[in-house]
PDB file of N, CA and C in Angstrom:
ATOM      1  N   UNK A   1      68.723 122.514  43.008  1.00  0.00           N
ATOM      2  CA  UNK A   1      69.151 121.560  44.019  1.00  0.00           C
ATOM      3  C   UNK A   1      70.358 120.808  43.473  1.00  0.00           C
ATOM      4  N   UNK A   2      71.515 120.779  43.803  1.00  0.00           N
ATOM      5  CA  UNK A   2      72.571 119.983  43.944  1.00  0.00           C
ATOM      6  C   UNK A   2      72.616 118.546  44.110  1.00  0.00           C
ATOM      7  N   UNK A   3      72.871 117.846  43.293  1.00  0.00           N
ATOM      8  CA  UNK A   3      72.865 116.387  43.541  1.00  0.00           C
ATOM      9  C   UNK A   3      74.041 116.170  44.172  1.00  0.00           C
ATOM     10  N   UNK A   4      74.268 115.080  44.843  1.00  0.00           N
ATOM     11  CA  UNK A   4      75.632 114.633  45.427  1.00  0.00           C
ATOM     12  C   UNK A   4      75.958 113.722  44.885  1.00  0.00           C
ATOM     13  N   UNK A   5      77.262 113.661  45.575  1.00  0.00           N
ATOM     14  CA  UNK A   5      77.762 112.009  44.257  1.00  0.00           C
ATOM     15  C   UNK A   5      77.582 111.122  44.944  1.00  0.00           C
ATOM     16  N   UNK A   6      78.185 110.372  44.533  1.00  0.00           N
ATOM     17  CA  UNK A   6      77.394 108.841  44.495  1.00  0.00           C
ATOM     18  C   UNK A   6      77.834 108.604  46.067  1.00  0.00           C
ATOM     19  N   UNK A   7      79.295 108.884  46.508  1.00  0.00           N
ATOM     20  CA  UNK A   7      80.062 108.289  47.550  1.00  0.00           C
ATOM     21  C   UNK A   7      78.943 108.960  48.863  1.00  0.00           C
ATOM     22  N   UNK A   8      78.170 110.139  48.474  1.00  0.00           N
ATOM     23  CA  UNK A   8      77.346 109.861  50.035  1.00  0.00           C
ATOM     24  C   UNK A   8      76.362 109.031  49.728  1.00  0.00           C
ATOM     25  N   UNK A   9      76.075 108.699  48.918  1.00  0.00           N
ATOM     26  CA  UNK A   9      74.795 107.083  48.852  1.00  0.00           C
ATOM     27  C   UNK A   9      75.717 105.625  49.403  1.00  0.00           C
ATOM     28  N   UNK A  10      76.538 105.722  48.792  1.00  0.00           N
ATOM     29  CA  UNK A  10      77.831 104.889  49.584  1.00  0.00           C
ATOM     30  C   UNK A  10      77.700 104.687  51.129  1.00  0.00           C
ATOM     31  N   UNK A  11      77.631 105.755  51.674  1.00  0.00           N
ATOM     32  CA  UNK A  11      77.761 106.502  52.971  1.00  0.00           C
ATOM     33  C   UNK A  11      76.384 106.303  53.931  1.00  0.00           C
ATOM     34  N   UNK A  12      75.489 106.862  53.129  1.00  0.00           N
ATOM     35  CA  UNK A  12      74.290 106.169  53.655  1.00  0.00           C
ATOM     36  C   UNK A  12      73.800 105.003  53.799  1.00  0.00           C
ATOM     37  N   UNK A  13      74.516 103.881  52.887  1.00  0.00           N
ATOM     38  CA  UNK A  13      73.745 102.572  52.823  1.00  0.00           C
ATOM     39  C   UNK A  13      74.863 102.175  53.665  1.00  0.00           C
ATOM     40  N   UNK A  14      76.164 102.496  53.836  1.00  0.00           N
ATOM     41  CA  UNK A  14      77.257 101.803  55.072  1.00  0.00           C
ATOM     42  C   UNK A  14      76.480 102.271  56.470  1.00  0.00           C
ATOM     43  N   UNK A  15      76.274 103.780  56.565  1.00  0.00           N
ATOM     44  CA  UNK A  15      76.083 103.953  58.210  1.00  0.00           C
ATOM     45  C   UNK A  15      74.176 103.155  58.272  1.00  0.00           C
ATOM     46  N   UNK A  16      73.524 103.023  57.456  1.00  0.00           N
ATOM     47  CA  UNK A  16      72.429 102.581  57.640  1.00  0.00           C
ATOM     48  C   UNK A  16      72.909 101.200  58.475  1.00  0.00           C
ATOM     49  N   UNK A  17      73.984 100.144  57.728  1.00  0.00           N
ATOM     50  CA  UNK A  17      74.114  98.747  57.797  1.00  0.00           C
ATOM     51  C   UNK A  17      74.518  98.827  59.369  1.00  0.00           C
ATOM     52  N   UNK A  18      75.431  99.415  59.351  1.00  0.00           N
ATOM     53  CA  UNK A  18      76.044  99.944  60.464  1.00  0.00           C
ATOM     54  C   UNK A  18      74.906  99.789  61.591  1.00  0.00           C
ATOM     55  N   UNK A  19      74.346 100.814  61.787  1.00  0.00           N
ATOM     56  CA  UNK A  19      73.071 100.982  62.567  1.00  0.00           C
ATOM     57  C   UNK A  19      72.275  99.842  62.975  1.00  0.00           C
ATOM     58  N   UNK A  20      72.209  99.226  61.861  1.00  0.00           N
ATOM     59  CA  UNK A  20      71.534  97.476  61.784  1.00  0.00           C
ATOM     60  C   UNK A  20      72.211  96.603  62.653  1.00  0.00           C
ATOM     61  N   UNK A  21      73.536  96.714  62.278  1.00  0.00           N
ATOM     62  CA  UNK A  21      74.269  95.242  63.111  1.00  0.00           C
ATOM     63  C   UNK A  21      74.400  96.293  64.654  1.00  0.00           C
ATOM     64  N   UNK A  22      74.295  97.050  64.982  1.00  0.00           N
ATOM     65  CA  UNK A  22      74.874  97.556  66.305  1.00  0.00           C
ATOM     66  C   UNK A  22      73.350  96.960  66.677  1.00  0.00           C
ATOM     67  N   UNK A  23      72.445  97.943  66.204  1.00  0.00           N
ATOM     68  CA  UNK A  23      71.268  97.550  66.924  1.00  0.00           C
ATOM     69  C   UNK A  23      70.619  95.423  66.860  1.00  0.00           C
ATOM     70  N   UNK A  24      71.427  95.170  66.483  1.00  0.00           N
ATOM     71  CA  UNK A  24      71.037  93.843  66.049  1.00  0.00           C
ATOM     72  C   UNK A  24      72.150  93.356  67.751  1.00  0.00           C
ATOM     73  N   UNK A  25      73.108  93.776  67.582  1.00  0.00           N
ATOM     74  CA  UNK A  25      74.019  92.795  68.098  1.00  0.00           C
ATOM     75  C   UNK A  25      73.334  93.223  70.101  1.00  0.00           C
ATOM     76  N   UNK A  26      72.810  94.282  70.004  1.00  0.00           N
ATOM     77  CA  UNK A  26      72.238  95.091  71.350  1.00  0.00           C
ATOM     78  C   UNK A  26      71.492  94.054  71.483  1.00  0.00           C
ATOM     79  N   UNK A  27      70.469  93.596  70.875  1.00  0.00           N
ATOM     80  CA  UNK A  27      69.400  92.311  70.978  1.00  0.00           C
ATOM     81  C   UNK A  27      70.322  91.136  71.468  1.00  0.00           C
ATOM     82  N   UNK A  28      70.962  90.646  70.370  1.00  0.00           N
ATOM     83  CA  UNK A  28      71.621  89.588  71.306  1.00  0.00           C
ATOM     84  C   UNK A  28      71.912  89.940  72.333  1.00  0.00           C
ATOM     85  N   UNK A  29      72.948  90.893  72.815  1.00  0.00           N
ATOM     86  CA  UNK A  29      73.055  90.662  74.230  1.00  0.00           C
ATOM     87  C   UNK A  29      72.263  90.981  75.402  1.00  0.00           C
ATOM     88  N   UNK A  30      70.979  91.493  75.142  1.00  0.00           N
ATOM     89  CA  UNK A  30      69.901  91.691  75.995  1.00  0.00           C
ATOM     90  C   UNK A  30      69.135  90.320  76.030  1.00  0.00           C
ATOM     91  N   UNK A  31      69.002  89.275  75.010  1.00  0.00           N
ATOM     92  CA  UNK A  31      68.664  88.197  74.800  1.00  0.00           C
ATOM     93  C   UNK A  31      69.961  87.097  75.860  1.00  0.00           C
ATOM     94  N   UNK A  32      70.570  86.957  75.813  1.00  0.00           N
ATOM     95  CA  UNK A  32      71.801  86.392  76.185  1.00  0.00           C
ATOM     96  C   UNK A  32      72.370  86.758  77.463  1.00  0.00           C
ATOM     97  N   UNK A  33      72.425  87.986  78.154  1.00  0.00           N
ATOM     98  CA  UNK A  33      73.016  88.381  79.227  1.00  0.00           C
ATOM     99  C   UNK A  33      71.842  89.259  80.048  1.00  0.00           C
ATOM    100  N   UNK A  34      70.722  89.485  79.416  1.00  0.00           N
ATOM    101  CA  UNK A  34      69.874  90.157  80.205  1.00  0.00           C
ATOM    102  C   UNK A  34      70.155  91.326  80.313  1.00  0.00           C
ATOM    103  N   UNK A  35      68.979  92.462  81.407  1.00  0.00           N
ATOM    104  CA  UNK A  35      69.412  94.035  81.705  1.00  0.00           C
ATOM    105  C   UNK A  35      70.587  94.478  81.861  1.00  0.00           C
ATOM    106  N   UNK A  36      71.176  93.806  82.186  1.00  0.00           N
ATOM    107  CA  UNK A  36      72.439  94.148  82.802  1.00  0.00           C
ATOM    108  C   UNK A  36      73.639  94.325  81.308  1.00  0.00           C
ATOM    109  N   UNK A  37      73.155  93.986  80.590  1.00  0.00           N
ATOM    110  CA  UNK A  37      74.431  94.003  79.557  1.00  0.00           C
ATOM    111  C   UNK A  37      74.979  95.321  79.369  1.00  0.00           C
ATOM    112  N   UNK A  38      75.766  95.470  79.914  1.00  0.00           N
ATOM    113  CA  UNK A  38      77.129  96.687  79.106  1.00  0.00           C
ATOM    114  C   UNK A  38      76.811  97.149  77.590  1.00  0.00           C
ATOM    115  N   UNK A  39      77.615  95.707  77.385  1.00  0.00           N
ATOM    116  CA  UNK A  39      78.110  95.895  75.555  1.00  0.00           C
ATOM    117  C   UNK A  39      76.788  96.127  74.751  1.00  0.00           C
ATOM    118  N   UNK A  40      75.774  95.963  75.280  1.00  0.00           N
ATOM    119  CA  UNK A  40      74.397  95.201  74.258  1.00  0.00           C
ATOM    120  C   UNK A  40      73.940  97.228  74.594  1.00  0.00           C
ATOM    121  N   UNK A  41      74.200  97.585  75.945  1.00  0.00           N
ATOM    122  CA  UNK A  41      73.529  99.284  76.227  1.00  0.00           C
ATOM    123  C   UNK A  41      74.355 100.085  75.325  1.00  0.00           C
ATOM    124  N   UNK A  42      75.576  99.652  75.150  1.00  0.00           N
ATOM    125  CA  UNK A  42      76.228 100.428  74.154  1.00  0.00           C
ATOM    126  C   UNK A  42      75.874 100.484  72.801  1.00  0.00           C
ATOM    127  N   UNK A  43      75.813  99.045  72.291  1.00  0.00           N
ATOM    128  CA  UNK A  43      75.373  98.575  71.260  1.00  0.00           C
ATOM    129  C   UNK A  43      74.461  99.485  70.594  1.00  0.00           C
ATOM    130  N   UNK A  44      73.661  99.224  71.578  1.00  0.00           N
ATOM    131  CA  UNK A  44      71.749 100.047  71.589  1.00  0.00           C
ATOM    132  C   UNK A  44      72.294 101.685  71.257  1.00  0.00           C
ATOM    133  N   UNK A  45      72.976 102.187  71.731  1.00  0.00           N
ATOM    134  CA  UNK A  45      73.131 103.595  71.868  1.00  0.00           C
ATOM    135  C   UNK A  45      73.561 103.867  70.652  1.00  0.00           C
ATOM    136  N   UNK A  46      74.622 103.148  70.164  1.00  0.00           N
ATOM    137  CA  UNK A  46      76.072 103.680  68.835  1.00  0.00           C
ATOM    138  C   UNK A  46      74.810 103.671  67.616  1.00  0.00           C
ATOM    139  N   UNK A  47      73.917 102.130  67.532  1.00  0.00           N
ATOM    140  CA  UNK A  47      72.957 101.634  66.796  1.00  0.00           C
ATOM    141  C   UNK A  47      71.936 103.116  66.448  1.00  0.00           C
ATOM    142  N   UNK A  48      71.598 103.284  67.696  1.00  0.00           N
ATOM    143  CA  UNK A  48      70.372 104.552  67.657  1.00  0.00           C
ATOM    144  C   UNK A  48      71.323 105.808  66.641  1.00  0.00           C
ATOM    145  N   UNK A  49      72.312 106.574  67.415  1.00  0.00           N
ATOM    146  CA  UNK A  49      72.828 107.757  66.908  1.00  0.00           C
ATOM    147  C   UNK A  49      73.224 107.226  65.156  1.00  0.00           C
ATOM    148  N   UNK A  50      73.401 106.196  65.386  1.00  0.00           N
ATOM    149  CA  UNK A  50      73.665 105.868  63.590  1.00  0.00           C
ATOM    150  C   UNK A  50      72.875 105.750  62.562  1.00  0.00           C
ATOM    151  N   UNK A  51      71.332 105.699  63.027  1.00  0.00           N
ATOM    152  CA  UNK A  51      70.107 105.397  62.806  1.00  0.00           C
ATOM    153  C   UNK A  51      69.499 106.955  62.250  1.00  0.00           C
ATOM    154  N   UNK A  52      69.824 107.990  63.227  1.00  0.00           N
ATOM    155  CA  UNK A  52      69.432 109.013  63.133  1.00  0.00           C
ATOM    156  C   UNK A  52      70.377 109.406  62.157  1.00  0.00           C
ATOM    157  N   UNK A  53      71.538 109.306  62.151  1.00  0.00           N
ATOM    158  CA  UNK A  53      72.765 110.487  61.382  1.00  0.00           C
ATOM    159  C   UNK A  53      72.110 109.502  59.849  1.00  0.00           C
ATOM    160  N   UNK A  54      71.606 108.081  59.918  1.00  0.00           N
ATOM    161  CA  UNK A  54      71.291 107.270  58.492  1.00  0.00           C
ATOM    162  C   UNK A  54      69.927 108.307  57.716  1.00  0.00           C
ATOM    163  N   UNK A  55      69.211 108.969  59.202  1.00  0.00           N
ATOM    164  CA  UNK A  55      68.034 109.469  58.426  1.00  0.00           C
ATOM    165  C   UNK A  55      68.362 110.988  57.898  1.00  0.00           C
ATOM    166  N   UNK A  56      69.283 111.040  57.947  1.00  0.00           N
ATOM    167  CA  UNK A  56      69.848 112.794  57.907  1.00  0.00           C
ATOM    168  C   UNK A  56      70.343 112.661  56.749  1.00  0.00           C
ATOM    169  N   UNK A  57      71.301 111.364  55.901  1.00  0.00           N
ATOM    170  CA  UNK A  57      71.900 111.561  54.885  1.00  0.00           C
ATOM    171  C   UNK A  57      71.154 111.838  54.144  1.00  0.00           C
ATOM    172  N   UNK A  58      71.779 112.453  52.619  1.00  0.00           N
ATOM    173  CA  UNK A  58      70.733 112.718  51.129  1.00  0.00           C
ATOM    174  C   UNK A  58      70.113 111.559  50.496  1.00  0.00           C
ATOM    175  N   UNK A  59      68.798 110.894  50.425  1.00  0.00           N
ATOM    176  CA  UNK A  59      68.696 110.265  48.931  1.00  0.00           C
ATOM    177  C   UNK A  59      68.359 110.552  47.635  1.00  0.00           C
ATOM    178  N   UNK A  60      67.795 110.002  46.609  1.00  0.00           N
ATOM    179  CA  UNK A  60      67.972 110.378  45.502  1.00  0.00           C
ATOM    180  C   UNK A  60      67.087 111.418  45.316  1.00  0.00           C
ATOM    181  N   UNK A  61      65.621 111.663  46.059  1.00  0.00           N
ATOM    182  CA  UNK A  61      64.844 112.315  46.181  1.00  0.00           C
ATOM    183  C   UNK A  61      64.554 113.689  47.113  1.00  0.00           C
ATOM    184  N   UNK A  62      65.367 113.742  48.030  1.00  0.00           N
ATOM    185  CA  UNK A  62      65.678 115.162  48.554  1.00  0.00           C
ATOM    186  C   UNK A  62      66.815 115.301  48.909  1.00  0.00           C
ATOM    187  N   UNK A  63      67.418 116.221  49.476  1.00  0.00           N
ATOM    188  CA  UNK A  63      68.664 116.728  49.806  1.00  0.00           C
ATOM    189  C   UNK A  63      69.110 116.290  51.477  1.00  0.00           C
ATOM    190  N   UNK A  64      70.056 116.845  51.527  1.00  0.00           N
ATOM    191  CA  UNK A  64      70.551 116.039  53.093  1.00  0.00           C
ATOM    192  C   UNK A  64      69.888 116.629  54.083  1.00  0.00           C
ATOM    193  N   UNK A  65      69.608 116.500  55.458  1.00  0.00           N
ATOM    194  CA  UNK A  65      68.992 117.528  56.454  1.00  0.00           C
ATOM    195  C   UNK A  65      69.558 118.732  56.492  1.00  0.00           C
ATOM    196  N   UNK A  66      70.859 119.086  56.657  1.00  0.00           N
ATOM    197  CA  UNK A  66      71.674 119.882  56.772  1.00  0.00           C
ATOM    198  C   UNK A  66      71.687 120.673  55.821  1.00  0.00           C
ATOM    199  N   UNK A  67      71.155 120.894  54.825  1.00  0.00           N
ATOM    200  CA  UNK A  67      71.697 121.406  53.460  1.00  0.00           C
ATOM    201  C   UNK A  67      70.717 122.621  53.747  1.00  0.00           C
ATOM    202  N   UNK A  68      69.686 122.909  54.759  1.00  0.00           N
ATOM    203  CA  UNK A  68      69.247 124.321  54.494  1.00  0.00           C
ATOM    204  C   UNK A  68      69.619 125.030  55.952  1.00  0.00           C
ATOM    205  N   UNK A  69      70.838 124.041  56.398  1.00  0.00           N
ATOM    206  CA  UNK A  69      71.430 125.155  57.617  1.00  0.00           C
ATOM    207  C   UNK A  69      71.766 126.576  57.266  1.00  0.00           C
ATOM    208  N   UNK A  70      71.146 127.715  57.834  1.00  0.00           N
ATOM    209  CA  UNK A  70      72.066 128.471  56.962  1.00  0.00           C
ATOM    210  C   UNK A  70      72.699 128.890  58.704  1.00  0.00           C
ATOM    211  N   UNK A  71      74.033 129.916  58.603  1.00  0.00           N
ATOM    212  CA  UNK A  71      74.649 130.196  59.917  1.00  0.00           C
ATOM    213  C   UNK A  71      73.903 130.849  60.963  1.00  0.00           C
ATOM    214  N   UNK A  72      72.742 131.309  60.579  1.00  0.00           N
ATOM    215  CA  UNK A  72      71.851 132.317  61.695  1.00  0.00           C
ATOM    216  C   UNK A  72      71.428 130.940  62.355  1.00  0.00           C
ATOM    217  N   UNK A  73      70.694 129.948  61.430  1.00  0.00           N
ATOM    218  CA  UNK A  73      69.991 129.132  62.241  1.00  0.00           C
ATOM    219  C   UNK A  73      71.083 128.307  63.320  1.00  0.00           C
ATOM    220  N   UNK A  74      72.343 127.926  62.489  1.00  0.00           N
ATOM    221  CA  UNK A  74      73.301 127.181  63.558  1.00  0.00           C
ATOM    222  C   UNK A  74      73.697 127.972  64.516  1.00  0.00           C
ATOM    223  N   UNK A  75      73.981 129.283  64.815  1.00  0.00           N
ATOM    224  CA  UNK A  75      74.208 129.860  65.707  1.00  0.00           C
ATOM    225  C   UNK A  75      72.825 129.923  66.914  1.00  0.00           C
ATOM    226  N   UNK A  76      72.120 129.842  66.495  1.00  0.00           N
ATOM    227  CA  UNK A  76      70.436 129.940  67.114  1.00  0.00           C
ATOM    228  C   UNK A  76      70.975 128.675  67.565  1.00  0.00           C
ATOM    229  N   UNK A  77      70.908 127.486  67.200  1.00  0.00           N
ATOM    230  CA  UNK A  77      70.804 126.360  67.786  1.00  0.00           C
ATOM    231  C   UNK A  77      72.141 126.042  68.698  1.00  0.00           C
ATOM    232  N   UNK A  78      72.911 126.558  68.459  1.00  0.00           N
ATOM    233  CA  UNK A  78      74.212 126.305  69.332  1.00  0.00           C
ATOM    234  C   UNK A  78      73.897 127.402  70.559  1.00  0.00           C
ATOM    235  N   UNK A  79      73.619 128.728  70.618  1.00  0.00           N
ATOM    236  CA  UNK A  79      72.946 129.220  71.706  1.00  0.00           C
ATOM    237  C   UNK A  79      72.090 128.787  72.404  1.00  0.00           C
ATOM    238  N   UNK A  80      71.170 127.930  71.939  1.00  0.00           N
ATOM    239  CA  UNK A  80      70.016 127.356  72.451  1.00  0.00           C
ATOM    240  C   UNK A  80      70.334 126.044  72.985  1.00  0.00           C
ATOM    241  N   UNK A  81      71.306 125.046  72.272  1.00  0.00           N
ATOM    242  CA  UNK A  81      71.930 124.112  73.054  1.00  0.00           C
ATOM    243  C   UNK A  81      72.426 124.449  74.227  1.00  0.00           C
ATOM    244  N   UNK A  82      73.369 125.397  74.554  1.00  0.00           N
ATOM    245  CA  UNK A  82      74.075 125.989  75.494  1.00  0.00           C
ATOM    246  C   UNK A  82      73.330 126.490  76.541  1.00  0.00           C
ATOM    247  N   UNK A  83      72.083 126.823  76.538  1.00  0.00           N
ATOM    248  CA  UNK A  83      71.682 127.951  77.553  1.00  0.00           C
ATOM    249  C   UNK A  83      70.222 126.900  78.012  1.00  0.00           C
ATOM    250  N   UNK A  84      69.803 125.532  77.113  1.00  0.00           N
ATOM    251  CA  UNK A  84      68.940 125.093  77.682  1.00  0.00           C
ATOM    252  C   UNK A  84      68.294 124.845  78.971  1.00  0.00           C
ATOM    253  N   UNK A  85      69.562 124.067  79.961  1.00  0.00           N
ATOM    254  CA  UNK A  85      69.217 124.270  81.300  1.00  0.00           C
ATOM    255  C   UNK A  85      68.860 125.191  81.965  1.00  0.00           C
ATOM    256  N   UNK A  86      69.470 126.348  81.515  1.00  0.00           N
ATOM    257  CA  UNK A  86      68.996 127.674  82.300  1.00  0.00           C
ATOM    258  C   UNK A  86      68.062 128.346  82.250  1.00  0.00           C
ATOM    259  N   UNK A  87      66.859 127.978  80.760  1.00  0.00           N
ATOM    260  CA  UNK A  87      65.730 128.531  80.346  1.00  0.00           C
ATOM    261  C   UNK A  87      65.061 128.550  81.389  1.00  0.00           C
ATOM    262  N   UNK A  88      64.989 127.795  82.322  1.00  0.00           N
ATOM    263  CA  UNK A  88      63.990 127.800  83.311  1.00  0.00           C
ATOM    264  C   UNK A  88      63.826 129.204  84.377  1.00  0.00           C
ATOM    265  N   UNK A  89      65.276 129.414  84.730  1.00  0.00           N
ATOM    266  CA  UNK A  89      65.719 130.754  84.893  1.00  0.00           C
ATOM    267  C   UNK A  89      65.341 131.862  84.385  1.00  0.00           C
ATOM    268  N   UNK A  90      65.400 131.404  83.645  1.00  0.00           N
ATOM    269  CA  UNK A  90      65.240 133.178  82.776  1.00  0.00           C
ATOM    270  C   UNK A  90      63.870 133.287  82.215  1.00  0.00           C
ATOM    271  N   UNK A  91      62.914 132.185  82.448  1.00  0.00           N
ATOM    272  CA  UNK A  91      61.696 132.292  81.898  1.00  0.00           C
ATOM    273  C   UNK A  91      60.914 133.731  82.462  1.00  0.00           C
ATOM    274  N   UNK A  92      61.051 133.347  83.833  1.00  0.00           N
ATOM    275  CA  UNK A  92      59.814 134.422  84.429  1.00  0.00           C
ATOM    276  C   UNK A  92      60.711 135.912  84.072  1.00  0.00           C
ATOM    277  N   UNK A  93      61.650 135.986  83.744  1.00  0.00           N
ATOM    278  CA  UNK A  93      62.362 137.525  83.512  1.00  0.00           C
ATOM    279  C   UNK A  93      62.199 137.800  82.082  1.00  0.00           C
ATOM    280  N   UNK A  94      61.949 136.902  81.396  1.00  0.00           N
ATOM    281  CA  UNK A  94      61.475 137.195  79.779  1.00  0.00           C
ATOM    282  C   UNK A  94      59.865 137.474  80.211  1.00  0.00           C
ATOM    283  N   UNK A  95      59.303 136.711  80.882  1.00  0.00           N
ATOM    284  CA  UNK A  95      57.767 137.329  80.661  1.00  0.00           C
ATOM    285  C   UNK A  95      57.255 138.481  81.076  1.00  0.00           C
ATOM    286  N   UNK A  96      58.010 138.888  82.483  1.00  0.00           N
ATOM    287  CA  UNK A  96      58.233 140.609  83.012  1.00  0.00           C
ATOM    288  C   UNK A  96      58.723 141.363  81.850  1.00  0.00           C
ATOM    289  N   UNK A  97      59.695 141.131  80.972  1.00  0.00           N
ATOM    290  CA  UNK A  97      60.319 142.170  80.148  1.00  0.00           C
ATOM    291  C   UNK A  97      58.703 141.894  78.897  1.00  0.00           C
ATOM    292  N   UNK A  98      58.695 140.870  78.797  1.00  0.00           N
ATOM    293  CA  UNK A  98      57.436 141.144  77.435  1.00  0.00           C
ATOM    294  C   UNK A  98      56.140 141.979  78.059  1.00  0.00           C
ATOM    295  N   UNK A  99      56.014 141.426  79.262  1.00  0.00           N
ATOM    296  CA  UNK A  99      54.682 142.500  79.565  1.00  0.00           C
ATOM    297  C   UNK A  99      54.743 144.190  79.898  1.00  0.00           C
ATOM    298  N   UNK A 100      56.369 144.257  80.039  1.00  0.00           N
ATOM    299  CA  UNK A 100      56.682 145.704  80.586  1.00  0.00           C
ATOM    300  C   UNK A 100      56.603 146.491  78.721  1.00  0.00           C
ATOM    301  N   UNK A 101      57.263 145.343  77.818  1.00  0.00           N
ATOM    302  CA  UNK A 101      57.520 146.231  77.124  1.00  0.00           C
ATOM    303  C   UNK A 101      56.530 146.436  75.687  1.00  0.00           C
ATOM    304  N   UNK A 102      55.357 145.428  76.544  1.00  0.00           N
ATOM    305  CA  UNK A 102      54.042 145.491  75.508  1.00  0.00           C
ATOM    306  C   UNK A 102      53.295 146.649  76.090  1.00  0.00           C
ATOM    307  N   UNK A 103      53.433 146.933  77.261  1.00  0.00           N
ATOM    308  CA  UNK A 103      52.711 148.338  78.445  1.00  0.00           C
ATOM    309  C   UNK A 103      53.281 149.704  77.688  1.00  0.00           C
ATOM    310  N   UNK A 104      54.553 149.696  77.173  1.00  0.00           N
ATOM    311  CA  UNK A 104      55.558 150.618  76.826  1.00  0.00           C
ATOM    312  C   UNK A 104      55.780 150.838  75.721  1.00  0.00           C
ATOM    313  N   UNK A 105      54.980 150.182  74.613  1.00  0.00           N
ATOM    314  CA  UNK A 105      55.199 150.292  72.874  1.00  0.00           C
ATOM    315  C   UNK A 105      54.554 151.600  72.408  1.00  0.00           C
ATOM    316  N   UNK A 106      54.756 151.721  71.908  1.00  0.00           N
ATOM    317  CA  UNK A 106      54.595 153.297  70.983  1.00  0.00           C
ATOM    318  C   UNK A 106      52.942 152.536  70.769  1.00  0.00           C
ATOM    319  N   UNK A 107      51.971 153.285  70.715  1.00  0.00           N
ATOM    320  CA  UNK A 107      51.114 153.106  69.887  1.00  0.00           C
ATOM    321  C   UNK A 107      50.129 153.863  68.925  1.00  0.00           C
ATOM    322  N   UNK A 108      49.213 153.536  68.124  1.00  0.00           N
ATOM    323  CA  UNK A 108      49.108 154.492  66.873  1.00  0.00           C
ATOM    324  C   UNK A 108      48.197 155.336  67.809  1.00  0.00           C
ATOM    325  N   UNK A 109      47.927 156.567  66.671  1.00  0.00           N
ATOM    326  CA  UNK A 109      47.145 157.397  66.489  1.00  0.00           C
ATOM    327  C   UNK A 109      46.332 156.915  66.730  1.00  0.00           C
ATOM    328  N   UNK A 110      45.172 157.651  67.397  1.00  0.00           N
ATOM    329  CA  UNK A 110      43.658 157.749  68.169  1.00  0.00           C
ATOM    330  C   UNK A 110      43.151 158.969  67.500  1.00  0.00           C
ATOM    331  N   UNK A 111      42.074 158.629  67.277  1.00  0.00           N
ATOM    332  CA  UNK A 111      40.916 159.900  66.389  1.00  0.00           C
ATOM    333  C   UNK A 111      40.781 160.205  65.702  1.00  0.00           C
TER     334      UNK A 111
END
């Protein structure tokens, strides 16, 4: 396992802080301006995605999330991002092709 240097611990404890004051400052303005706040929904949002990318960095004890991407899996997931909406579509035509082609498999020897 590869250690990293120091500057992504750097990195992690900035986007962590980061994450803190967005999601901090979202409170105030939900406190202060109510549902309706703009800046405070934004706040909330930038806060969250920074929160998550904070839990993804490396610490001293395991490696980063990313570090066992290998390209099959990112390509899997970028296909699968892409085609999500349409799964619904194509469900019942994947389950016709699995049952046609479980009817249609070679199978062993008998006797």
């Amino acid at each position: 396992m590869n250690t990293p240097d120091l500057s992504l611990f750097d990195r992690r404890r900035r986007v962590g802080w980061t994450a803190f004051i967005c999601v901090g400052m979202a409170v105030v303005g939900f406190a202060t301006e109510g549902k309706d706040c703009v800046w405070g929904a934004a706040a909330m949002r930038i806060g969250f995605v920074l929160g998550s990318l904070w839990l993804c960095f490396p610490t001293k004890t395991r490696p980063a999330a990313w570090a066992v991407l290998t390209q099959g899996r990112l390509v899997f997931l970028v296909i699968g991002a892409l085609f999500w909406g349409r799964i619904k579509l194509a469900l019942p035509f994947l389950a016709i092709a699995g049952i046609v082609l479980w009817f249609i498999r070679p199978r062993g020897k008998r006797g």
